[in-house]
PDB file of N, CA and C in Angstrom:
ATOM      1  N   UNK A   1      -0.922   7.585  10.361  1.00  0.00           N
ATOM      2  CA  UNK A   1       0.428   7.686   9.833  1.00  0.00           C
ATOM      3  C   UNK A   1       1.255   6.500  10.307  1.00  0.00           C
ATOM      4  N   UNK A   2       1.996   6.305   9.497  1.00  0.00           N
ATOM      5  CA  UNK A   2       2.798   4.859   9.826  1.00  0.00           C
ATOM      6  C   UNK A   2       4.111   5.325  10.485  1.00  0.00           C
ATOM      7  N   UNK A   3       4.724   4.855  11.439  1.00  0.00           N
ATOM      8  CA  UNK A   3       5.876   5.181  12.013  1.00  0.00           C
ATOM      9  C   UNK A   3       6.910   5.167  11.438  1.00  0.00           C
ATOM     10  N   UNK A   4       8.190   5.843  11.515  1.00  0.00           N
ATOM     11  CA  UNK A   4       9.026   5.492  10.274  1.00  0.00           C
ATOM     12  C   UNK A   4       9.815   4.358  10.252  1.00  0.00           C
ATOM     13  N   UNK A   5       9.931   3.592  11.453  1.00  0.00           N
ATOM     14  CA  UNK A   5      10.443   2.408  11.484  1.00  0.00           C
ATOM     15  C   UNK A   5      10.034   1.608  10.393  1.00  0.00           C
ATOM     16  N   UNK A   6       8.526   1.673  11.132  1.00  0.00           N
ATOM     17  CA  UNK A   6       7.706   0.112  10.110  1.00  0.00           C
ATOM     18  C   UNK A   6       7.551   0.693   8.528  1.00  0.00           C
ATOM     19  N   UNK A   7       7.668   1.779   8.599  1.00  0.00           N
ATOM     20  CA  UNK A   7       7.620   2.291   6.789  1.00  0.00           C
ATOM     21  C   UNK A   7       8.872   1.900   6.209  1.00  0.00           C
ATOM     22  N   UNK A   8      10.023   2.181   7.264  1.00  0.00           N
ATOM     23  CA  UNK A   8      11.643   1.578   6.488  1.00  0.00           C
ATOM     24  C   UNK A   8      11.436   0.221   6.135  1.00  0.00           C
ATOM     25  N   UNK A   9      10.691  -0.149   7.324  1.00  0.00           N
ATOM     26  CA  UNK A   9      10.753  -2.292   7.167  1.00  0.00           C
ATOM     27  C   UNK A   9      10.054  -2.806   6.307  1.00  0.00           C
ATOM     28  N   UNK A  10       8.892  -1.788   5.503  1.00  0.00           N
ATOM     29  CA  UNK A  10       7.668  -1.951   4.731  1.00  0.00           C
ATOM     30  C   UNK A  10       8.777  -1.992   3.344  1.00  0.00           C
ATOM     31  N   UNK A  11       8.969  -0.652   2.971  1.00  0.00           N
ATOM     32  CA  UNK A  11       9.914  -0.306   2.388  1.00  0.00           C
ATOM     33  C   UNK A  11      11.260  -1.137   1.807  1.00  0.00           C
ATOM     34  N   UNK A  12      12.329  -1.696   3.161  1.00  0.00           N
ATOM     35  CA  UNK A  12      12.522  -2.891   2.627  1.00  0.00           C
ATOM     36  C   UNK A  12      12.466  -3.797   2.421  1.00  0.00           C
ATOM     37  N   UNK A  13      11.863  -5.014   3.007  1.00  0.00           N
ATOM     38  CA  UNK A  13      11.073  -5.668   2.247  1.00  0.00           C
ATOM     39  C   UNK A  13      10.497  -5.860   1.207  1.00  0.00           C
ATOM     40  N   UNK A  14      10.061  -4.640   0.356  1.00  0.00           N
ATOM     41  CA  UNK A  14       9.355  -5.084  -0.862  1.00  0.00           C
ATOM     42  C   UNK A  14      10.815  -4.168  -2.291  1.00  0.00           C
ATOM     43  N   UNK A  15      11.774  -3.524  -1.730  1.00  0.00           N
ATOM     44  CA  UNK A  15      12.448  -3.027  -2.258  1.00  0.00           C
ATOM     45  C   UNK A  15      13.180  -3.828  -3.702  1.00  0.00           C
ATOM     46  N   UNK A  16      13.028  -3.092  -4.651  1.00  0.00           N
ATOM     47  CA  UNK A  16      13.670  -4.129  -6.111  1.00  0.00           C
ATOM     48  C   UNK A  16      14.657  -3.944  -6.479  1.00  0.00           C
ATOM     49  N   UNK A  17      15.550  -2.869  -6.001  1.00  0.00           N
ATOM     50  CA  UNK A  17      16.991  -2.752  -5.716  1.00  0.00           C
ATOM     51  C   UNK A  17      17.590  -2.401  -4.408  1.00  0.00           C
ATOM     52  N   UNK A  18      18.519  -1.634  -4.536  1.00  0.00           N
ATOM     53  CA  UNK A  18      19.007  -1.465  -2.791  1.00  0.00           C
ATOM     54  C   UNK A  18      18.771   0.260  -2.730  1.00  0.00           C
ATOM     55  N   UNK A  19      17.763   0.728  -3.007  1.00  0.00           N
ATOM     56  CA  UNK A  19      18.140   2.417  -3.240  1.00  0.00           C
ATOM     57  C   UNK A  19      16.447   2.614  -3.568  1.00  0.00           C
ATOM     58  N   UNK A  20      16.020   1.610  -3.711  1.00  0.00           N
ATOM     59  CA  UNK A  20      14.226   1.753  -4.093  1.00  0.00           C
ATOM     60  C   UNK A  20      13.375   1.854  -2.946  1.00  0.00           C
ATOM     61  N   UNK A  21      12.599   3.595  -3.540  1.00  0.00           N
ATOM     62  CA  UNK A  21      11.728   3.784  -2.289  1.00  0.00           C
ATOM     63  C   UNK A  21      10.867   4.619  -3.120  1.00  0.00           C
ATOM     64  N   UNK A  22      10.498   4.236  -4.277  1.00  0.00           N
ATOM     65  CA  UNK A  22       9.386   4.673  -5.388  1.00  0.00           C
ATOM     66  C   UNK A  22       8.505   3.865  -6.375  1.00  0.00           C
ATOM     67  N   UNK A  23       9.274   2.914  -6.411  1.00  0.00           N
ATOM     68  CA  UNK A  23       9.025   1.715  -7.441  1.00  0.00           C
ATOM     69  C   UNK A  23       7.479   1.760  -6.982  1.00  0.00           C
ATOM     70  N   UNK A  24       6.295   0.930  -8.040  1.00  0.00           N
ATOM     71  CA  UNK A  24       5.096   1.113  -7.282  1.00  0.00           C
ATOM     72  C   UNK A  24       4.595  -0.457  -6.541  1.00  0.00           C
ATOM     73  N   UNK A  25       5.915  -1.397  -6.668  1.00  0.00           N
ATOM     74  CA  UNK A  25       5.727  -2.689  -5.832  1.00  0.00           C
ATOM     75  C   UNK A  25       5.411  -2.111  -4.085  1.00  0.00           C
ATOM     76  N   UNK A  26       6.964  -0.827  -4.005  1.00  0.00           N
ATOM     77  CA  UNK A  26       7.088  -0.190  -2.963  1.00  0.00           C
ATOM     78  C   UNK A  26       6.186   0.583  -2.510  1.00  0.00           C
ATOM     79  N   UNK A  27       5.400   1.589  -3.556  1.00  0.00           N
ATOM     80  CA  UNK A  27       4.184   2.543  -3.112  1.00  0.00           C
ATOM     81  C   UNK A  27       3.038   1.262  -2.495  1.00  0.00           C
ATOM     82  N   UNK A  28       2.762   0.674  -3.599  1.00  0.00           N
ATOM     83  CA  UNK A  28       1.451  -0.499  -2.956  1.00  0.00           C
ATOM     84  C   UNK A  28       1.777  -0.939  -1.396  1.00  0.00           C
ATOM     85  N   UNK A  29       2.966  -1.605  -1.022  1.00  0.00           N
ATOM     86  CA  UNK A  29       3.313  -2.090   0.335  1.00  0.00           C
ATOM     87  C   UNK A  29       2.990  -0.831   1.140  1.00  0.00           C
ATOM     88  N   UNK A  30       3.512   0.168   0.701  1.00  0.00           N
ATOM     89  CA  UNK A  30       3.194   1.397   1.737  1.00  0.00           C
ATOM     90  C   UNK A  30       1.894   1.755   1.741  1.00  0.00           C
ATOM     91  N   UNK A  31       1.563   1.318   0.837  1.00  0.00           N
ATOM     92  CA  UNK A  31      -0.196   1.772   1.099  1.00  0.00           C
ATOM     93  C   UNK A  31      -1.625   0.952   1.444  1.00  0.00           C
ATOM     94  N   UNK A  32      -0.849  -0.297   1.391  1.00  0.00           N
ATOM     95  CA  UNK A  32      -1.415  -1.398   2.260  1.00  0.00           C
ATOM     96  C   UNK A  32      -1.474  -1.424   3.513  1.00  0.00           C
ATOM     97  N   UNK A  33      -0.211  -1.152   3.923  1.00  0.00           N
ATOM     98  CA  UNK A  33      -0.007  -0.832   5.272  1.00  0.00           C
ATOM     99  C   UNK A  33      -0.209   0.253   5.835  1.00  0.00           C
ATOM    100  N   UNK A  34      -0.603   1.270   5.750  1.00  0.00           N
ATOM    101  CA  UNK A  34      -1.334   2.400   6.047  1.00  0.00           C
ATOM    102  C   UNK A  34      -3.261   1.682   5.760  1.00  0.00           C
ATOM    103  N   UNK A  35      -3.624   1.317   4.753  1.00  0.00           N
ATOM    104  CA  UNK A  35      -4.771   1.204   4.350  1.00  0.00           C
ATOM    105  C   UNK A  35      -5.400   0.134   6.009  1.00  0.00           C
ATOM    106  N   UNK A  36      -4.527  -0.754   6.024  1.00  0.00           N
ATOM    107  CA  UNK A  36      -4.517  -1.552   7.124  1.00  0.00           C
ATOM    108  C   UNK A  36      -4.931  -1.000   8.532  1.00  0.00           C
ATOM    109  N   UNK A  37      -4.074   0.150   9.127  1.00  0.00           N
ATOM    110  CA  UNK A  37      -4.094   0.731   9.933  1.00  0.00           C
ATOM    111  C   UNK A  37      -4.739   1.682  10.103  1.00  0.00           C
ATOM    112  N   UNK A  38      -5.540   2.110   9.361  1.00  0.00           N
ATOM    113  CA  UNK A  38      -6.649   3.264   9.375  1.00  0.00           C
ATOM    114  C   UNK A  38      -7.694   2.601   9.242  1.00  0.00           C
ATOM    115  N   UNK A  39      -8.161   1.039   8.379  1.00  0.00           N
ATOM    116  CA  UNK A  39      -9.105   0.600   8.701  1.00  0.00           C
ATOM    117  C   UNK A  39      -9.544   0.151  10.364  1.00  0.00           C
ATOM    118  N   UNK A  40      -8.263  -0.407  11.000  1.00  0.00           N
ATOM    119  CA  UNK A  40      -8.053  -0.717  12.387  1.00  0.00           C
ATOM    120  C   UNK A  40      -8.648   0.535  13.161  1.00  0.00           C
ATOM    121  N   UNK A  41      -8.200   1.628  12.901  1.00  0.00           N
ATOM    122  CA  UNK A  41      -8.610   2.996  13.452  1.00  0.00           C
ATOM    123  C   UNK A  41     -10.110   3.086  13.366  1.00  0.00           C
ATOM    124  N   UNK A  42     -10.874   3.087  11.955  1.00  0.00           N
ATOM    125  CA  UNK A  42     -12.069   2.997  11.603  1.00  0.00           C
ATOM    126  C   UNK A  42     -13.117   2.221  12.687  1.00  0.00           C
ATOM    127  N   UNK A  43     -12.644   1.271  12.422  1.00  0.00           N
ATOM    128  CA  UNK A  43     -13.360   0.027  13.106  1.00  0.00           C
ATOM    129  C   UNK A  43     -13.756   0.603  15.064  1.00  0.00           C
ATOM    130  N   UNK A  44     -12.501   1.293  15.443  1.00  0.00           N
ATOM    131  CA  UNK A  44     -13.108   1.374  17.062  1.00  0.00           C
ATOM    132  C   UNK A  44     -13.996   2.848  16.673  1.00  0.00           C
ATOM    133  N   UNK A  45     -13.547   4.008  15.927  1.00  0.00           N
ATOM    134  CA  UNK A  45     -13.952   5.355  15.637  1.00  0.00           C
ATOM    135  C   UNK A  45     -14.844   5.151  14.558  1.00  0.00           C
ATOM    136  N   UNK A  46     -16.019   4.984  14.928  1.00  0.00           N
ATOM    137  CA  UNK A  46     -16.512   4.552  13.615  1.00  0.00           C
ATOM    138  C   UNK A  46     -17.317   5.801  12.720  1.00  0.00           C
ATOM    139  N   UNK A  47     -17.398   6.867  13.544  1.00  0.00           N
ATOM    140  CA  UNK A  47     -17.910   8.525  13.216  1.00  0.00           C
ATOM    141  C   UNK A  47     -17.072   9.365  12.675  1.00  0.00           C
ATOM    142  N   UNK A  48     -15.487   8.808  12.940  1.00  0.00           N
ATOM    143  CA  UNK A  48     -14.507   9.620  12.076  1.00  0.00           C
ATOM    144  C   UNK A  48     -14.351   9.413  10.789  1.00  0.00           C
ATOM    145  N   UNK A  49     -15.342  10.431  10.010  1.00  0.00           N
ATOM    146  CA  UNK A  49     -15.870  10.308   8.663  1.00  0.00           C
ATOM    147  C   UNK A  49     -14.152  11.284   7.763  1.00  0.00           C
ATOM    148  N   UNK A  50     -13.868  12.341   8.160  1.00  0.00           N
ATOM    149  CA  UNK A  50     -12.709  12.742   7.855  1.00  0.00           C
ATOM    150  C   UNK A  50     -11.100  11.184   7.641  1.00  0.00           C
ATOM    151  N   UNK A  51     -11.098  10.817   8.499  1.00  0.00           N
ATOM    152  CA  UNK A  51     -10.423   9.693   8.000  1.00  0.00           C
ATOM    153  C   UNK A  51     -10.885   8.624   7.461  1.00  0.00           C
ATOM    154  N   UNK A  52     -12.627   8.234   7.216  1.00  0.00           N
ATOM    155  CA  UNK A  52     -12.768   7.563   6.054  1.00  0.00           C
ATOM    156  C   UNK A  52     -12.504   8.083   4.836  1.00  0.00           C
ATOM    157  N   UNK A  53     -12.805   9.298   4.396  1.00  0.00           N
ATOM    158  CA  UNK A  53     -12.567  10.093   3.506  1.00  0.00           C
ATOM    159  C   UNK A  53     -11.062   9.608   2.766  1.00  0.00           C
ATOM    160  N   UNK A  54      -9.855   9.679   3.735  1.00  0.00           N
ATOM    161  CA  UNK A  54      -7.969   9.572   3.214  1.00  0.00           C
ATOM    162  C   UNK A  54      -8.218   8.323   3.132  1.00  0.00           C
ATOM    163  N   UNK A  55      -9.202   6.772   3.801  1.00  0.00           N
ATOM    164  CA  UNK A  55      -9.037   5.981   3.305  1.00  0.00           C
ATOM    165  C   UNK A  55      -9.131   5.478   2.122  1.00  0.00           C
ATOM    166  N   UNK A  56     -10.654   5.927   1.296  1.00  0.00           N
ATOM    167  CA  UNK A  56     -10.875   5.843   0.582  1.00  0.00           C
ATOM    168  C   UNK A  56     -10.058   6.349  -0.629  1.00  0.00           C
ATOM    169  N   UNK A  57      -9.207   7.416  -0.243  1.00  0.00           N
ATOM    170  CA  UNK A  57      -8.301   7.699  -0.917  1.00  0.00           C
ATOM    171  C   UNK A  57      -7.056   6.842  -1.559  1.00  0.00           C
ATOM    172  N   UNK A  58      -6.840   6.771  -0.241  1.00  0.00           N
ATOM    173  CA  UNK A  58      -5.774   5.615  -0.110  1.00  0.00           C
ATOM    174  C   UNK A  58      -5.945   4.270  -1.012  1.00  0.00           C
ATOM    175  N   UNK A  59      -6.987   3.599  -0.920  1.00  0.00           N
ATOM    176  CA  UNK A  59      -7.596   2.778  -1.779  1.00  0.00           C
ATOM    177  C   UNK A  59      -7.530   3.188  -3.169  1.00  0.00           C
ATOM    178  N   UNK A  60      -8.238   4.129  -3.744  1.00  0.00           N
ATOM    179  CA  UNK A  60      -7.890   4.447  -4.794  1.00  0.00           C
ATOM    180  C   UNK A  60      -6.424   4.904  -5.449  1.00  0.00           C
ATOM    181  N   UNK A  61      -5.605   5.275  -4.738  1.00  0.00           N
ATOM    182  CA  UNK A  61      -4.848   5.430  -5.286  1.00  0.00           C
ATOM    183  C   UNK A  61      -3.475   4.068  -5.425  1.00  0.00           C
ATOM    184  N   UNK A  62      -3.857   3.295  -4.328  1.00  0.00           N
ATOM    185  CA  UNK A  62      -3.578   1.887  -4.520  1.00  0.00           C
ATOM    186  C   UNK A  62      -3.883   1.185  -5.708  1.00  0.00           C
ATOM    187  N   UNK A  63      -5.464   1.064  -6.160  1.00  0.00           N
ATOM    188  CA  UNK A  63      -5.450   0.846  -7.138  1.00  0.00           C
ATOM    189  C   UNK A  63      -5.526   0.863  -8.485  1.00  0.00           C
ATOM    190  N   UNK A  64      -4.515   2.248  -8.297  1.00  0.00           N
ATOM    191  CA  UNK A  64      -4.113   3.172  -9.526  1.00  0.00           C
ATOM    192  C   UNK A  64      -2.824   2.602  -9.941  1.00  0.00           C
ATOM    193  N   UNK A  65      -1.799   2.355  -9.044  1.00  0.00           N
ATOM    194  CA  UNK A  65      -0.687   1.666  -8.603  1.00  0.00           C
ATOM    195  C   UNK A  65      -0.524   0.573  -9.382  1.00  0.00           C
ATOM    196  N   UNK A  66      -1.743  -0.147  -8.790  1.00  0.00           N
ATOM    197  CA  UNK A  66      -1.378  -1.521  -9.006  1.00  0.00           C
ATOM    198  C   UNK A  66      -2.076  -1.650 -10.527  1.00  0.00           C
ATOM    199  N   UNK A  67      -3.455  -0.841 -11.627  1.00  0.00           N
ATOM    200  CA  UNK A  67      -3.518  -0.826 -12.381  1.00  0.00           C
ATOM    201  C   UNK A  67      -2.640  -0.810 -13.570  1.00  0.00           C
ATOM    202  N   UNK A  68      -1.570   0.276 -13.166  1.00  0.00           N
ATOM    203  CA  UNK A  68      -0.208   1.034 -13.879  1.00  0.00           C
ATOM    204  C   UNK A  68       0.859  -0.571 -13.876  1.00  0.00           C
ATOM    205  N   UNK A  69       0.997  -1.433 -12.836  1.00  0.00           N
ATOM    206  CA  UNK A  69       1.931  -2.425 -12.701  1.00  0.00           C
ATOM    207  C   UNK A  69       1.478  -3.366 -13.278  1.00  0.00           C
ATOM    208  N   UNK A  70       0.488  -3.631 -13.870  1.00  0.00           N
ATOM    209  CA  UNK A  70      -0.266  -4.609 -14.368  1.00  0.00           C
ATOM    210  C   UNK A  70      -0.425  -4.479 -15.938  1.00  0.00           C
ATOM    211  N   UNK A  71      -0.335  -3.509 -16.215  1.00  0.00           N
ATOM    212  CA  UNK A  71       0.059  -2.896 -17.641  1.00  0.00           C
ATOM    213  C   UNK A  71       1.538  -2.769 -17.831  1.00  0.00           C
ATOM    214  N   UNK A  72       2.165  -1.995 -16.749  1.00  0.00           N
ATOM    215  CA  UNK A  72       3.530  -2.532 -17.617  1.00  0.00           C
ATOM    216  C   UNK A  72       4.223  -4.054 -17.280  1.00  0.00           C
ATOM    217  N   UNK A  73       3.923  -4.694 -16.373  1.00  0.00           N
ATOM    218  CA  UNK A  73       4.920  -5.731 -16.121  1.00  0.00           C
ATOM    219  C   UNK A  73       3.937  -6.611 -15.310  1.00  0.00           C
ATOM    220  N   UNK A  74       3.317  -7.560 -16.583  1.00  0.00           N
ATOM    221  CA  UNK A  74       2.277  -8.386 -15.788  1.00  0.00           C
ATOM    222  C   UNK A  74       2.979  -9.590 -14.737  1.00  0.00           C
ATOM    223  N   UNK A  75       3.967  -9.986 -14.593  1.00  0.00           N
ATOM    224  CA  UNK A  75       4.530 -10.814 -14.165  1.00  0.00           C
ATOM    225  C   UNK A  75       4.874 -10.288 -12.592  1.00  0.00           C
ATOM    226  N   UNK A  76       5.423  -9.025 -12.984  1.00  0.00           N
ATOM    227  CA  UNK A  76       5.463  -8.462 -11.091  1.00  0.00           C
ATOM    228  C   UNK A  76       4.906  -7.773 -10.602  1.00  0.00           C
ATOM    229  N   UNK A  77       3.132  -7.755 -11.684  1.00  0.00           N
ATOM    230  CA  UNK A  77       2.208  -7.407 -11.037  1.00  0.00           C
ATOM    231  C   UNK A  77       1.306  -8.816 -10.481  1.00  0.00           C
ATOM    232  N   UNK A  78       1.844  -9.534 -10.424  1.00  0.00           N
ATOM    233  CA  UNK A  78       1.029 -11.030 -10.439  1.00  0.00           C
ATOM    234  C   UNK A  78       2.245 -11.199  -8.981  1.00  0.00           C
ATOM    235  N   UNK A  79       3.095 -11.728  -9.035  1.00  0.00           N
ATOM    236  CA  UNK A  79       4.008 -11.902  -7.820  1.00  0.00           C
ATOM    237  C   UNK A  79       3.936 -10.636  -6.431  1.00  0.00           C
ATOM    238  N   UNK A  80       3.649  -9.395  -6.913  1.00  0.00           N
ATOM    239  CA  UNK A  80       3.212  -8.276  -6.113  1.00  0.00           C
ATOM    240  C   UNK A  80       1.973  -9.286  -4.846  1.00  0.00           C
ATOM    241  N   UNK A  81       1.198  -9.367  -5.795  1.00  0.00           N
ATOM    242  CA  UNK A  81      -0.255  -9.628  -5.884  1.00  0.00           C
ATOM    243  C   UNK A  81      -0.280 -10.713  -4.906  1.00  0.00           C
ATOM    244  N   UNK A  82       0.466 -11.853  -5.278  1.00  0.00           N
ATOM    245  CA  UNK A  82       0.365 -12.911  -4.454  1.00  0.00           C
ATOM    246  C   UNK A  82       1.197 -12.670  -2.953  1.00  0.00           C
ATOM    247  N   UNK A  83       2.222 -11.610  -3.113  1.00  0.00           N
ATOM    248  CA  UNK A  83       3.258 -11.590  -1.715  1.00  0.00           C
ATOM    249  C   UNK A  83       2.749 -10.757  -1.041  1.00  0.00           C
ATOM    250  N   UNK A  84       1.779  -9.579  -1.222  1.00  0.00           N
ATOM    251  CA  UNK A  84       0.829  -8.712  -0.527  1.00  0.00           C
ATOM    252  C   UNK A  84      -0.598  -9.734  -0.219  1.00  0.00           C
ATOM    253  N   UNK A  85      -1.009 -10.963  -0.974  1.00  0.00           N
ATOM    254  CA  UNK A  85      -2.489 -11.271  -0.549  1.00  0.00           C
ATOM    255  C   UNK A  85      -3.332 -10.394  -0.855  1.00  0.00           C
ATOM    256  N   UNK A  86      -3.299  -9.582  -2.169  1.00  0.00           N
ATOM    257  CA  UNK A  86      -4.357  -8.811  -2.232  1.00  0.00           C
ATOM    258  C   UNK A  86      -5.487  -9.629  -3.269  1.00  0.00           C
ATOM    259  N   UNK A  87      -4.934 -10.045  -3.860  1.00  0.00           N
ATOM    260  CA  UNK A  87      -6.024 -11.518  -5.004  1.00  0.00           C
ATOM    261  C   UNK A  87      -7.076 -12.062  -3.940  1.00  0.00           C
TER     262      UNK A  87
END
């Protein structure tokens, strides 16, 4: 789980107005950064098959996200893309 600090800072940062905490520029950042930190987790626990499980989740539903942003608005699914480093 991400702390709520770094989820606010995740949060704004990628925010596309001043009130956005749904947009899916915003879901992807949040789920990068979780995806991030459970791989970190993974890596020393490497038997905790229950949290590979939410990763894999996590992943997928990331790139459900970013499928959906790429269909509607190829342009800030391309700028997403490049300011996360996920390309």
């Amino acid at each position: 789980m991400l702390a709520t600090k770094k989820k606010q800072a995740v949060i704004k940062k990628n925010q596309v107005h001043e009130k956005d905490t749904g947009s899916p520029e915003v879901q992807v950042a949040v789920l990068s950064t979780q995806i991030d930190e459970l791989a970190k987790h993974l890596k020393k626990h490497k038997k905790d098959n229950h949290s590979r499980r939410g990763l894999i989740k996590m992943v997928a539903d990331r790139r459900k996200h970013l499928k959906y942003l790429e269909r509607k608005s190829k342009s800030r699914y391309d700028a997403l893309m490049k300011k996360m480093n996920l390309a």
